[in-house]
C-alpha atoms as a PDB file:
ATOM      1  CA  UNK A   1      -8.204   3.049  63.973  1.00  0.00           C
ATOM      2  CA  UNK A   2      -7.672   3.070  60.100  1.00  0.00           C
ATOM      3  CA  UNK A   3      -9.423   6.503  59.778  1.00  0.00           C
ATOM      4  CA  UNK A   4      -7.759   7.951  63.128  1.00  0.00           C
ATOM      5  CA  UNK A   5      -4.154   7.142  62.175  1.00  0.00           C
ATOM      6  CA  UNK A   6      -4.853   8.987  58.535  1.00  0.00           C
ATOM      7  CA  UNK A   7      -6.156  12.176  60.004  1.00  0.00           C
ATOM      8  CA  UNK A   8      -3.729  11.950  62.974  1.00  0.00           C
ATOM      9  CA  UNK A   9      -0.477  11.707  59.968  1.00  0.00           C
ATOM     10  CA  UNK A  10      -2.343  14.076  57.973  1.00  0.00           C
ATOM     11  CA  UNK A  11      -2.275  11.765  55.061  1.00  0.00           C
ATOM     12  CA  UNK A  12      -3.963  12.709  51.850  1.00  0.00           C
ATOM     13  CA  UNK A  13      -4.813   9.259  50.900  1.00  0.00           C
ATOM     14  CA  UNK A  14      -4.560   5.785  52.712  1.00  0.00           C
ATOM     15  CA  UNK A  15      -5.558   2.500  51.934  1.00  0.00           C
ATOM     16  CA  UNK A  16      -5.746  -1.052  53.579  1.00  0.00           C
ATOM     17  CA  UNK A  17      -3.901  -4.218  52.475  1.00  0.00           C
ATOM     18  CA  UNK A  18      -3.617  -7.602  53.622  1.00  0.00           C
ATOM     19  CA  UNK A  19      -0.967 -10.248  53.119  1.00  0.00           C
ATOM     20  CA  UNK A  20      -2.030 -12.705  50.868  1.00  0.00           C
ATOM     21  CA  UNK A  21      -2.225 -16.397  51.223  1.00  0.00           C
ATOM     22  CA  UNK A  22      -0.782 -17.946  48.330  1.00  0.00           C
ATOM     23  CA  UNK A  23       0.610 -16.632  45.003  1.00  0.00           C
ATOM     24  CA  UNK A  24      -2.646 -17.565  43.034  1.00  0.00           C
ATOM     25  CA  UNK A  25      -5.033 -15.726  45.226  1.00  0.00           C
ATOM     26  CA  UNK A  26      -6.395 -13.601  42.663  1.00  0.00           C
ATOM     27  CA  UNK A  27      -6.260 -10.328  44.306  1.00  0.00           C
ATOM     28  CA  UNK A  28      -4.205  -6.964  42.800  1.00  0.00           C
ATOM     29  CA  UNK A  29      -0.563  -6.275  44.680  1.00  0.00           C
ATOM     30  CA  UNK A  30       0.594  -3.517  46.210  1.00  0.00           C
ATOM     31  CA  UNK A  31       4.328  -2.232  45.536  1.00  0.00           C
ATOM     32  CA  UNK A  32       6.281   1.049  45.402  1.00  0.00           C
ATOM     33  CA  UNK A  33       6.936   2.150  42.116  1.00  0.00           C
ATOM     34  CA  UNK A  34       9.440   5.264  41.632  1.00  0.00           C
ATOM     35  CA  UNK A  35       8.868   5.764  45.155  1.00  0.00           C
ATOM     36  CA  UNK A  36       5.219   5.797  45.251  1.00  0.00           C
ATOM     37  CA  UNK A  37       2.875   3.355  46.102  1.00  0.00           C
ATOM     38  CA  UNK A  38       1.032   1.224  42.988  1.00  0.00           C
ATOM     39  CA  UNK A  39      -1.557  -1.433  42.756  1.00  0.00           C
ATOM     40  CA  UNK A  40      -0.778  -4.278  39.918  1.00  0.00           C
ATOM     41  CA  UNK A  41      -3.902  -6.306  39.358  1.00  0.00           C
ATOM     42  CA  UNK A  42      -3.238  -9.889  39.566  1.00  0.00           C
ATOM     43  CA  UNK A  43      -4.100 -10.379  35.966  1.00  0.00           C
ATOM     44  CA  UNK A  44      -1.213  -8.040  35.068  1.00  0.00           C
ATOM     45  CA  UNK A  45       0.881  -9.755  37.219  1.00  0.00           C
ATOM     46  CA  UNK A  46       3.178 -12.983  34.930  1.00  0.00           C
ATOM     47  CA  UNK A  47       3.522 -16.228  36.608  1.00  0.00           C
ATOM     48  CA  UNK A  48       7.393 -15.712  37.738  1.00  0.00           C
ATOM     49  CA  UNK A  49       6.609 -12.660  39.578  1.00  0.00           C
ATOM     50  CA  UNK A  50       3.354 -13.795  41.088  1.00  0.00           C
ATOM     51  CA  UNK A  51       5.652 -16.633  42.429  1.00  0.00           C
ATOM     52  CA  UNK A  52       8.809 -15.133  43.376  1.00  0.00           C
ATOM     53  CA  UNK A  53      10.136 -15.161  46.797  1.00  0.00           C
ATOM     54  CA  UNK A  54      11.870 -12.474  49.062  1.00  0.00           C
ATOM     55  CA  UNK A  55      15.073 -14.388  49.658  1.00  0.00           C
ATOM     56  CA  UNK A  56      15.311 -12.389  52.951  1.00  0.00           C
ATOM     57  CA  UNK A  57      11.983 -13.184  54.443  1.00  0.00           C
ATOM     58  CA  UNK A  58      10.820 -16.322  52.703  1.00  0.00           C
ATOM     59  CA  UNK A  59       7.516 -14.506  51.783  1.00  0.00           C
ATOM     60  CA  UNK A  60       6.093 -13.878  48.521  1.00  0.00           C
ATOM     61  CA  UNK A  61       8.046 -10.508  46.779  1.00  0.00           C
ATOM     62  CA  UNK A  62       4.613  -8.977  46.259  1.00  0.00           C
ATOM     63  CA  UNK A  63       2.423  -9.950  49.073  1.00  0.00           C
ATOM     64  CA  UNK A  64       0.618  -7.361  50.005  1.00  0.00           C
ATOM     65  CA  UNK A  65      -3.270  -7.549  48.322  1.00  0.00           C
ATOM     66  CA  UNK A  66      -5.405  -4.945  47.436  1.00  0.00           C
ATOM     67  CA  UNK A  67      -8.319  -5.400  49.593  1.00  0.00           C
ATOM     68  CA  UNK A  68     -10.255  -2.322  47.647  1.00  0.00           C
ATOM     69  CA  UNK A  69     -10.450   0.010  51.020  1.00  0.00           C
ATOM     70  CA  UNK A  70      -9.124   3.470  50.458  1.00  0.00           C
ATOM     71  CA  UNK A  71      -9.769   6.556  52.314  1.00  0.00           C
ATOM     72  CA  UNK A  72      -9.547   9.938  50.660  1.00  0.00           C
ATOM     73  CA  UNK A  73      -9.438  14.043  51.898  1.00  0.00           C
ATOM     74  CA  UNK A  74     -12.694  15.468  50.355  1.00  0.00           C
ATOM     75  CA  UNK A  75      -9.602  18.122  49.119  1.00  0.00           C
ATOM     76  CA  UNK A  76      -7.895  15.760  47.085  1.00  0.00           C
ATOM     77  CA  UNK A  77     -10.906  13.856  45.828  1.00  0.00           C
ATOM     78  CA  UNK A  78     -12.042  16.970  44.860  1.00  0.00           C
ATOM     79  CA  UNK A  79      -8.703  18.344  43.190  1.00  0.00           C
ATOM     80  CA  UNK A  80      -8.482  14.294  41.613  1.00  0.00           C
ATOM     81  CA  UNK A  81     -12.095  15.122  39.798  1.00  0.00           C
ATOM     82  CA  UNK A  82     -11.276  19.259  39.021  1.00  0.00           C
ATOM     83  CA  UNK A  83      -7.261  17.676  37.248  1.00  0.00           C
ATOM     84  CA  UNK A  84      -8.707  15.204  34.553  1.00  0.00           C
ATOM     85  CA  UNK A  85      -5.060  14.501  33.393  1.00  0.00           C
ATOM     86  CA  UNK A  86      -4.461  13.474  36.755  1.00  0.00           C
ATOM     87  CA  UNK A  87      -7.588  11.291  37.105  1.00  0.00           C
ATOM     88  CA  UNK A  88      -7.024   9.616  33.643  1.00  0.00           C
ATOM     89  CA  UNK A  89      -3.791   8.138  34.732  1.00  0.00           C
ATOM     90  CA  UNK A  90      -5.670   6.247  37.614  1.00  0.00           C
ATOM     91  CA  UNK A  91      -7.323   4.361  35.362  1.00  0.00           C
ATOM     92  CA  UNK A  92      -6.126   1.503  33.210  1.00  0.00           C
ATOM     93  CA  UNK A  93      -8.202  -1.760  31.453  1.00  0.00           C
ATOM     94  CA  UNK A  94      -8.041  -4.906  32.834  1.00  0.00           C
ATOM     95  CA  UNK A  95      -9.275  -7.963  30.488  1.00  0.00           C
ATOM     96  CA  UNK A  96     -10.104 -10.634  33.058  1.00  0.00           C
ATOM     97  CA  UNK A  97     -12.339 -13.803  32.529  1.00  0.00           C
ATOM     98  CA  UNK A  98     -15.624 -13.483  34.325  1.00  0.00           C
ATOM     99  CA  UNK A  99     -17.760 -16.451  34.804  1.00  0.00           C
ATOM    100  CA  UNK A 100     -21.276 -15.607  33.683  1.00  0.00           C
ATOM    101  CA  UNK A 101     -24.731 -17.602  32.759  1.00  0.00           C
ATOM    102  CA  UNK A 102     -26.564 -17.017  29.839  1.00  0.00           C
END
């Protein structure tokens, strides 16, 4: 279904989300920024806006997690990897604690 309704609206890009269960479930957001949709890892994220409510619905302000599925045209992956300026600005660090043995 996910990969029919992107080629049937001719999208470019798509991606999944889900709505998440709590505001400390440590998954990235999903919001519209200048009209265009974002991802803001959790980590990024401060504690009042992790926590805010929609006073409309009740539900968290930025509920939608990142679930990492995305579907890209070979066209624009393509021009993404041909446009390095436009690549680069996908890309951002995120300093998160990772438990680890050694």
């Amino acid at each position: 279904m996910f990969i029919g309704f992107a080629c049937h609206n001719k999208l470019e890009a798509a991606m999944k989300s889900c709505i998440k269960n709590n505001s400390k479930e440590a998954v990235g957001v999903v919001v519209k920024r200048n009209g265009k949709y974002d991802i803001i890892e959790y980590s990024e994220l401060t504690k009042e806006d992790a926590e805010a409510v929609n006073e409309k619905t009740g539900e968290l302000k930025y509920n939608l997690g990142n679930i990492l599925v995305f579907l890209l045209k070979t066209d624009k992956l393509i021009d993404l990897c041909e446009n390095n300026d436009q690549l680069n600005k996908l890309y951002h660090k995120a300093f998160k604690k990772v438990p680890y043995y050694d």
